[in-house]
N, C-alpha and C. Protein backbone atom coordinates (compact mmCIF):
# COMPACT_ATOMS: atom_id res chain seq x y z
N UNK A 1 87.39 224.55 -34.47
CA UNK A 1 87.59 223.86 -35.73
C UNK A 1 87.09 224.77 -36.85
N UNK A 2 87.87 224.77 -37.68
CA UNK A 2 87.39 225.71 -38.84
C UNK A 2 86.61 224.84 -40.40
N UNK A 3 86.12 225.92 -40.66
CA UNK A 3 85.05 225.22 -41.80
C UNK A 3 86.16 224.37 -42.51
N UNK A 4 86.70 225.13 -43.22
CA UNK A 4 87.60 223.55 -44.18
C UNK A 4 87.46 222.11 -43.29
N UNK A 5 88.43 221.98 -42.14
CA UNK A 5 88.65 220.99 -41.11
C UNK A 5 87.10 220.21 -41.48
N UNK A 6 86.30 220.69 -40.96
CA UNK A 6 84.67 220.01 -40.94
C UNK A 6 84.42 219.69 -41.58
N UNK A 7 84.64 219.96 -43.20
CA UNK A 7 84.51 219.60 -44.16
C UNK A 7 85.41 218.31 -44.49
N UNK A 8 86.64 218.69 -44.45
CA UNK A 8 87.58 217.15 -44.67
C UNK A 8 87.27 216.52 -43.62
N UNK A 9 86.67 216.78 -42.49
CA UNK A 9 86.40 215.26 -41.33
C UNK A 9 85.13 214.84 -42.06
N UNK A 10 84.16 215.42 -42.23
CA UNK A 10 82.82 215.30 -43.05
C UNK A 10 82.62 214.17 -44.19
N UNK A 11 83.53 214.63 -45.08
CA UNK A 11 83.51 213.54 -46.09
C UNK A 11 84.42 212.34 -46.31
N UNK A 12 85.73 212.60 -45.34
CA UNK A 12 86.29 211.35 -44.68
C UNK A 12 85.21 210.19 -44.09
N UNK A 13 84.49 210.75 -43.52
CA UNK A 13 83.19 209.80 -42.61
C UNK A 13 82.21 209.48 -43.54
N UNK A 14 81.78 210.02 -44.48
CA UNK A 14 80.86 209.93 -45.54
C UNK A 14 80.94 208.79 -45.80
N UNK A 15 82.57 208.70 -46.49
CA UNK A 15 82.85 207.62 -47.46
C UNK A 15 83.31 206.47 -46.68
N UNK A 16 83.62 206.83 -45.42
CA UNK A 16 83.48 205.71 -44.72
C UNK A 16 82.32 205.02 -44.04
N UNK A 17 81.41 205.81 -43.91
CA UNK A 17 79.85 205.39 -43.10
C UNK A 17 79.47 204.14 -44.40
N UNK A 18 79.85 204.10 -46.13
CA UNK A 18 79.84 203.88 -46.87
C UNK A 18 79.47 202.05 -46.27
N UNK A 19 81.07 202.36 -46.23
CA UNK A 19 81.61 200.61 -46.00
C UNK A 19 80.44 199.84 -44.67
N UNK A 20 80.53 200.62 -43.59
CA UNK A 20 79.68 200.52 -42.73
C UNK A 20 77.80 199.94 -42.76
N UNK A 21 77.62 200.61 -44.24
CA UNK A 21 75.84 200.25 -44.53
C UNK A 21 76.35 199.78 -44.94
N UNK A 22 77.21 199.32 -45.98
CA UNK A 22 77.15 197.96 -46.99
C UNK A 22 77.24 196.95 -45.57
N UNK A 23 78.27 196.85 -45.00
CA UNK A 23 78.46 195.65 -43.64
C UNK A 23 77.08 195.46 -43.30
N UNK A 24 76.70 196.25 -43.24
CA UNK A 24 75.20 195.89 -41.94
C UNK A 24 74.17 195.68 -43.21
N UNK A 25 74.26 195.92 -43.99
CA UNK A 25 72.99 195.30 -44.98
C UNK A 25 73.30 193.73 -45.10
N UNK A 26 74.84 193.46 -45.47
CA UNK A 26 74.78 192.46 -45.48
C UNK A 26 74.73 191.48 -44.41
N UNK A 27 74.76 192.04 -42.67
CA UNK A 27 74.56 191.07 -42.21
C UNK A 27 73.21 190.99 -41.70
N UNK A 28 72.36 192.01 -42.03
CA UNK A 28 71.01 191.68 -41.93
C UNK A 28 70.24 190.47 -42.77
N UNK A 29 70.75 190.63 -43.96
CA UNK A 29 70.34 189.62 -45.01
C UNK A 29 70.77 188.14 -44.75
N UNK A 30 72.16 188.13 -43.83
CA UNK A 30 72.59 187.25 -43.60
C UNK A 30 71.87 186.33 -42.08
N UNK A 31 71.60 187.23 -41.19
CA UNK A 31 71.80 187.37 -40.01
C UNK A 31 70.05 186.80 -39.62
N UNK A 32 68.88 187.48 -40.34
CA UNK A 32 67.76 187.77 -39.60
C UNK A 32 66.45 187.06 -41.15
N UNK A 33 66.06 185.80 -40.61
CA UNK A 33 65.19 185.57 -41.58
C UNK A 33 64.36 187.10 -42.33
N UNK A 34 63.54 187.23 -43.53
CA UNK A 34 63.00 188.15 -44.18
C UNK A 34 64.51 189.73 -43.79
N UNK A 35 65.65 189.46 -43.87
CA UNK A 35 66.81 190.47 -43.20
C UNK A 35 66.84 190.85 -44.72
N UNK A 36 66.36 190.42 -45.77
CA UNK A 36 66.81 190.72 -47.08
C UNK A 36 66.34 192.36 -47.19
N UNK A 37 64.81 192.36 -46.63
CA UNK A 37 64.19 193.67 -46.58
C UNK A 37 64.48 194.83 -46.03
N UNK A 38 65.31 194.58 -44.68
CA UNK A 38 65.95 195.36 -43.96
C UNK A 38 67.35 195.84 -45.04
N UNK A 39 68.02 194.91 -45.06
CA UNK A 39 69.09 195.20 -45.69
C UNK A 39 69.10 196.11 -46.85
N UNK A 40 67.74 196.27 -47.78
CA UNK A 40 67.91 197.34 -48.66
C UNK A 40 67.50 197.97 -47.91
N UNK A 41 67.28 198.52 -47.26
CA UNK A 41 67.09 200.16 -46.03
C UNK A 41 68.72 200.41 -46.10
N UNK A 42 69.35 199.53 -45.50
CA UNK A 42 70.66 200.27 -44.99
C UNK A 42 71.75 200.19 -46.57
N UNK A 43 71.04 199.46 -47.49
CA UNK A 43 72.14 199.84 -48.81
C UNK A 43 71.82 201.24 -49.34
N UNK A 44 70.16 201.80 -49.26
CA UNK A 44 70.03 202.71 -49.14
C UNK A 44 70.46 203.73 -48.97
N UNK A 45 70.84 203.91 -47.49
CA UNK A 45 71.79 204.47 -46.70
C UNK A 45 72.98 204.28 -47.03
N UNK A 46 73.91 203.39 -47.69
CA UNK A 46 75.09 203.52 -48.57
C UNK A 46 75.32 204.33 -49.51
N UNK A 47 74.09 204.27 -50.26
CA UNK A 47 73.58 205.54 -51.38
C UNK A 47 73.85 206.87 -50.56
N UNK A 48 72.65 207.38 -50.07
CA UNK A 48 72.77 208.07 -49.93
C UNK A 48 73.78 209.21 -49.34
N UNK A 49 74.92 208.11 -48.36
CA UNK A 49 76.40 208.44 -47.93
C UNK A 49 77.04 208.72 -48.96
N UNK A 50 77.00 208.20 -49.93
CA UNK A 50 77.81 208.73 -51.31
C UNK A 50 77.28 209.79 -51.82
N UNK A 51 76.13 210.05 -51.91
CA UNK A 51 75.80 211.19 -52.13
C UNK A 51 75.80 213.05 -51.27
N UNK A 52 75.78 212.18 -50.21
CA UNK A 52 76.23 213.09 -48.93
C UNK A 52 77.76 213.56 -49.49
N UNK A 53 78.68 212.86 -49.66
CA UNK A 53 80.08 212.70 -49.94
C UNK A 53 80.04 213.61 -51.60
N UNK A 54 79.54 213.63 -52.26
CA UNK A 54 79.70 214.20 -53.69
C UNK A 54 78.85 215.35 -53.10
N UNK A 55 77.87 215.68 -52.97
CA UNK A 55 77.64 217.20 -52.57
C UNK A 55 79.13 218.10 -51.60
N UNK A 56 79.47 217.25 -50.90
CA UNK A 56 80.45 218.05 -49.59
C UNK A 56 81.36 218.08 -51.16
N UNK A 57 81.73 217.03 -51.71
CA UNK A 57 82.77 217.19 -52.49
C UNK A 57 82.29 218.68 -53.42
N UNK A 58 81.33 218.97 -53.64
CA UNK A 58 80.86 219.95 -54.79
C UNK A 58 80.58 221.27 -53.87
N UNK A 59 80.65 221.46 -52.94
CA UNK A 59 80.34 222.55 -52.42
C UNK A 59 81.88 223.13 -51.80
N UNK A 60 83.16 222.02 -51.67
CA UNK A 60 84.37 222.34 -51.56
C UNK A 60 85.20 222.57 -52.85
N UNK A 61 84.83 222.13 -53.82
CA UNK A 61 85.43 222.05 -55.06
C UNK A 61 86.60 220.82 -55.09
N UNK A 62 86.90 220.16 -53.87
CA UNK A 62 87.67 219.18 -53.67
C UNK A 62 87.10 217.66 -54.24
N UNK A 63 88.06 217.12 -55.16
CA UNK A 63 88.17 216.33 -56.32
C UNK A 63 88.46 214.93 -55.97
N UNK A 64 90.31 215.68 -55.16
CA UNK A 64 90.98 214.02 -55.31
C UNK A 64 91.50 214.53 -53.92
N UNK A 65 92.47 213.54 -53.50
CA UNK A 65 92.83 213.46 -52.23
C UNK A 65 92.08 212.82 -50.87
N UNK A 66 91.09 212.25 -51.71
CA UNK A 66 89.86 211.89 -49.90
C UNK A 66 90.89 209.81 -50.15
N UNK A 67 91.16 209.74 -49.39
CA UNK A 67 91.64 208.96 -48.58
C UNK A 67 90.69 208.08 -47.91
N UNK A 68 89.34 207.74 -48.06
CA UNK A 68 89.09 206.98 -46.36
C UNK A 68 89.17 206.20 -45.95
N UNK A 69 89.46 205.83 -44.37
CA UNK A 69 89.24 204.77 -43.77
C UNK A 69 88.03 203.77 -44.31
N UNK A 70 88.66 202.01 -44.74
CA UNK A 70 87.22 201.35 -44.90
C UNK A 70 87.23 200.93 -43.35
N UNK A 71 86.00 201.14 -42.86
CA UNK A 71 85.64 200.24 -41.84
C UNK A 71 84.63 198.90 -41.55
N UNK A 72 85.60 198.42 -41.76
CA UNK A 72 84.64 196.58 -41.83
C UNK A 72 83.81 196.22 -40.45
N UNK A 73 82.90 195.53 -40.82
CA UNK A 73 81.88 195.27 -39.54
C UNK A 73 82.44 193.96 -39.24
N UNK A 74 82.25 193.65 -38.17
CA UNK A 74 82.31 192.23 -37.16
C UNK A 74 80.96 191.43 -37.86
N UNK A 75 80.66 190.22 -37.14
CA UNK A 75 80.07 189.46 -37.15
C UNK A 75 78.57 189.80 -36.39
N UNK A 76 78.88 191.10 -35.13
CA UNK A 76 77.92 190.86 -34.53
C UNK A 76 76.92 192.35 -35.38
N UNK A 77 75.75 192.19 -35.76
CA UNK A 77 74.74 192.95 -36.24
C UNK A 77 74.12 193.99 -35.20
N UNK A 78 74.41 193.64 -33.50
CA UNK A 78 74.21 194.37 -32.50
C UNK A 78 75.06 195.77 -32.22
N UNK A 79 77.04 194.81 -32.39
CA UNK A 79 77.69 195.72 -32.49
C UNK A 79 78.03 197.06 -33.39
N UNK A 80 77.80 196.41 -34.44
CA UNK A 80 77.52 197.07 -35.88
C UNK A 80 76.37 198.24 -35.42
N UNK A 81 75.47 198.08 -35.34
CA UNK A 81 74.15 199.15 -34.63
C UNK A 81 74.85 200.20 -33.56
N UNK A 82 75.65 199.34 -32.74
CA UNK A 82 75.50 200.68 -31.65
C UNK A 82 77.13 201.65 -32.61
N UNK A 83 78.41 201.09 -33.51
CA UNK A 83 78.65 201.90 -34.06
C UNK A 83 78.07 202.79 -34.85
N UNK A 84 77.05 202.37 -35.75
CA UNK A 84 76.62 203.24 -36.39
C UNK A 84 75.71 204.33 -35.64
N UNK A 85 75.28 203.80 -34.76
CA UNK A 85 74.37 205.01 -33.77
C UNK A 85 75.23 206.55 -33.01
N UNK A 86 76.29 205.63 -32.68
CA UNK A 86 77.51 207.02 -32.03
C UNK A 86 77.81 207.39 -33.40
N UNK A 87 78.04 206.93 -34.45
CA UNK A 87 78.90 207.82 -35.96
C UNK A 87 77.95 208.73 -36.30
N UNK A 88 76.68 208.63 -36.40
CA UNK A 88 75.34 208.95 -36.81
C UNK A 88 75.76 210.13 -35.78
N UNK A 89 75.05 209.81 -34.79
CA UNK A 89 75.11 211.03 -33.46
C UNK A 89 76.41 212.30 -33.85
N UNK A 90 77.29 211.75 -34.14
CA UNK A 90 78.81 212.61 -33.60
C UNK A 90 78.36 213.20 -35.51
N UNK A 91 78.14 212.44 -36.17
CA UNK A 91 78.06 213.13 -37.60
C UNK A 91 77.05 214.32 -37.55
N UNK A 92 75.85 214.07 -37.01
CA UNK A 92 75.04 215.28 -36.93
C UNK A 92 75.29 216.41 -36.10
N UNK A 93 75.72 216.09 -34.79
CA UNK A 93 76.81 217.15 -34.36
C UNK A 93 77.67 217.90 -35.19
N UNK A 94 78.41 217.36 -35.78
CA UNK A 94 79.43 218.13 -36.57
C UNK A 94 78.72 219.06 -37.45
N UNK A 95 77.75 218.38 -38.58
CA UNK A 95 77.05 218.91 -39.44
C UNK A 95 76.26 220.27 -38.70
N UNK A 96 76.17 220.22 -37.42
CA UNK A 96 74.69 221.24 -37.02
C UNK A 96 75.92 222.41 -36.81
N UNK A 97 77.14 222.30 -36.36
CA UNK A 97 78.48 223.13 -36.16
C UNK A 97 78.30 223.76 -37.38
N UNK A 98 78.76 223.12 -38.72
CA UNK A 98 78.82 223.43 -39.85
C UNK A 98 77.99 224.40 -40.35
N UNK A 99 76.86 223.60 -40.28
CA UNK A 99 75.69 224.85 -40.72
C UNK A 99 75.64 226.30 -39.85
N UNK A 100 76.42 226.21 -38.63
CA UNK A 100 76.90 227.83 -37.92
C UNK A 100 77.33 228.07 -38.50
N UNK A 101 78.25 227.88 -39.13
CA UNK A 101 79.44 228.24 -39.53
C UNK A 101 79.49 229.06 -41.25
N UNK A 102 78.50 228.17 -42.29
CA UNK A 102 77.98 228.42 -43.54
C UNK A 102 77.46 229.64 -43.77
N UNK A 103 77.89 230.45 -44.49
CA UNK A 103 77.30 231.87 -45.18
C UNK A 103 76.39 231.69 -46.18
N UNK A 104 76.43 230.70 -47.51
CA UNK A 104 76.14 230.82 -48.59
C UNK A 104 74.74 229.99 -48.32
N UNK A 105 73.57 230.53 -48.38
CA UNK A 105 72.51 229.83 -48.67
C UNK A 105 72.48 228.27 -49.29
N UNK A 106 73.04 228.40 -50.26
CA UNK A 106 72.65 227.08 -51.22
C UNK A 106 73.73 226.05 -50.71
N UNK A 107 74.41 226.31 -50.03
CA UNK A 107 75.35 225.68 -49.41
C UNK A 107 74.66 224.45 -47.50
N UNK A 108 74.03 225.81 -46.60
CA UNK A 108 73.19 225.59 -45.58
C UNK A 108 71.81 225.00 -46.16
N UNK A 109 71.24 224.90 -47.24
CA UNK A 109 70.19 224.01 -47.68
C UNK A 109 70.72 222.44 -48.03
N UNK A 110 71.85 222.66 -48.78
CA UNK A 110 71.98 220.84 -49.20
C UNK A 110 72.71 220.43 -47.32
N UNK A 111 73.30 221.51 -46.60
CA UNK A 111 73.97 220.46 -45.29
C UNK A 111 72.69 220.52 -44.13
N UNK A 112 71.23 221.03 -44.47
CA UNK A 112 70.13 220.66 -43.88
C UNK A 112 69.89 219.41 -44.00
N UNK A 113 69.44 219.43 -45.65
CA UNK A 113 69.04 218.16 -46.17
C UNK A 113 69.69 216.48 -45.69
N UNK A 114 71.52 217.24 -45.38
CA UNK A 114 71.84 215.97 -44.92
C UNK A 114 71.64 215.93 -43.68
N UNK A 115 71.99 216.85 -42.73
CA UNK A 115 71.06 216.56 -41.53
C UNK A 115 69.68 215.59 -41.26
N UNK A 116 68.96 215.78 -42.28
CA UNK A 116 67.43 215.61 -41.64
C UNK A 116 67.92 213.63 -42.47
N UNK A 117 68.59 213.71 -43.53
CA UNK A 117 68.93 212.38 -43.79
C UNK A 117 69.73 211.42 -42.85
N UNK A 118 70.78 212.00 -42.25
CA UNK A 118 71.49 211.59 -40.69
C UNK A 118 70.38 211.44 -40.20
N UNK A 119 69.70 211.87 -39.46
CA UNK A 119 68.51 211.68 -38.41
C UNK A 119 67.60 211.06 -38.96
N UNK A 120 67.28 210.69 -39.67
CA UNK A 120 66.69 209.34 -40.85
C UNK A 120 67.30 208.08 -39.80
N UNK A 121 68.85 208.29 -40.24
CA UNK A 121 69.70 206.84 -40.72
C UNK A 121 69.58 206.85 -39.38
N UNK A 122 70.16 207.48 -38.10
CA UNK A 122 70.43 207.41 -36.99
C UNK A 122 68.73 207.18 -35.88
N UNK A 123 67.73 207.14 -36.71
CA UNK A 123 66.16 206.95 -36.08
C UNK A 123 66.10 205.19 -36.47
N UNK A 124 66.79 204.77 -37.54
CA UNK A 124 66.66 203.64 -38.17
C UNK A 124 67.62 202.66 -37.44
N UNK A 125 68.87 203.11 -37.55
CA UNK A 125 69.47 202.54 -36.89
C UNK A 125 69.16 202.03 -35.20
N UNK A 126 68.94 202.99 -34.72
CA UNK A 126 68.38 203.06 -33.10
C UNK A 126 67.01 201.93 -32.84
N UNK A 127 65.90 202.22 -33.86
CA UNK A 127 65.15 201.24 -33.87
C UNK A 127 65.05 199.86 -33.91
N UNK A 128 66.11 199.62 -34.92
CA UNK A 128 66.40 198.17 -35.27
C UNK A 128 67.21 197.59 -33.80
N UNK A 129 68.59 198.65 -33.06
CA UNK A 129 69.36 198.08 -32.09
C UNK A 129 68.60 197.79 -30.83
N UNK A 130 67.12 198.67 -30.96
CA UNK A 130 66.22 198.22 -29.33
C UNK A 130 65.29 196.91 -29.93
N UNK A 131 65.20 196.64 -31.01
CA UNK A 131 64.40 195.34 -31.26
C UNK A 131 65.43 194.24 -31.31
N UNK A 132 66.67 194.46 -31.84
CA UNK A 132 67.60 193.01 -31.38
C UNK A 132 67.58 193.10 -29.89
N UNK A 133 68.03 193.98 -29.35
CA UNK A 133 68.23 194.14 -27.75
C UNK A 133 67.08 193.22 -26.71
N UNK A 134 65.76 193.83 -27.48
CA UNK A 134 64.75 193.36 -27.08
C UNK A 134 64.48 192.03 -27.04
N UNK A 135 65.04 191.32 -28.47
CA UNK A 135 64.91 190.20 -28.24
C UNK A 135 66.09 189.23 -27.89
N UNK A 136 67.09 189.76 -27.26
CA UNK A 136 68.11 189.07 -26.62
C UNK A 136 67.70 188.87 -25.35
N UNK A 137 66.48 189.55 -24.72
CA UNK A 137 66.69 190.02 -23.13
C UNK A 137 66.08 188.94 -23.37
């Protein structure tokens, strides 16, 4: 896969991971007495996907044309978790490719930064899916 490619899969997912924290904030708030608190964690994480998404956009010079998939969450707050845990996973994969791939310094510093922010979202996410889990058993 070549750098461009990574880049347009990159911020395709960005702006879609988007739709994804908004879903799960709101069904935390919805879903889990005191869920209001949780839920700004993962609007958070909406933020910061957009911002993930405007850096890739600024380091490609690419404007218009992003297209993304919205992906709406279900009902279940469990299922919701374990997608976001594989998107998370397969996103930092890609990103750690990327950063092989990067020449320009200032370029491999902001796709660190989102790295270590993926592994944030994807530590958060994981946590929350073994404490519902936990308390289903």
């Amino acid at each position: 896969m070549e750098q461009n490619e990574l880049f347009e899969g990159l911020l395709n997912e960005e702006f879609s991971d988007i739709s994804i924290y908004t879903g799960e904030a709101r069904l935390f708030a919805e879903k889990l007495i005191g869920g209001h608190r949780i839920a700004e964690t993962f609007s958070a994480f909406a933020r910061e996907e957009t911002e993930h998404a405007h850096a890739l956009m600024k380091i490609t010079g690419k404007t218009e044309g992003i297209e993304p998939r919205k992906i709406e969450v279900g009902p279940s707050l469990r299922k919701s978790l374990e997608l976001h845990v594989r998107r998370e996973t397969l996103g930092i994969t890609i990103y750690k490719k990327l950063l092989g791939i990067l020449t320009e310094p200032d370029h491999k510093l902001v796709v660190k930064g989102i790295i270590a922010q993926e592994m944030e979202h994807l530590r958060a996410a994981n946590d929350y899916l073994q404490k519902i889990r936990s308390a289903n058993e």
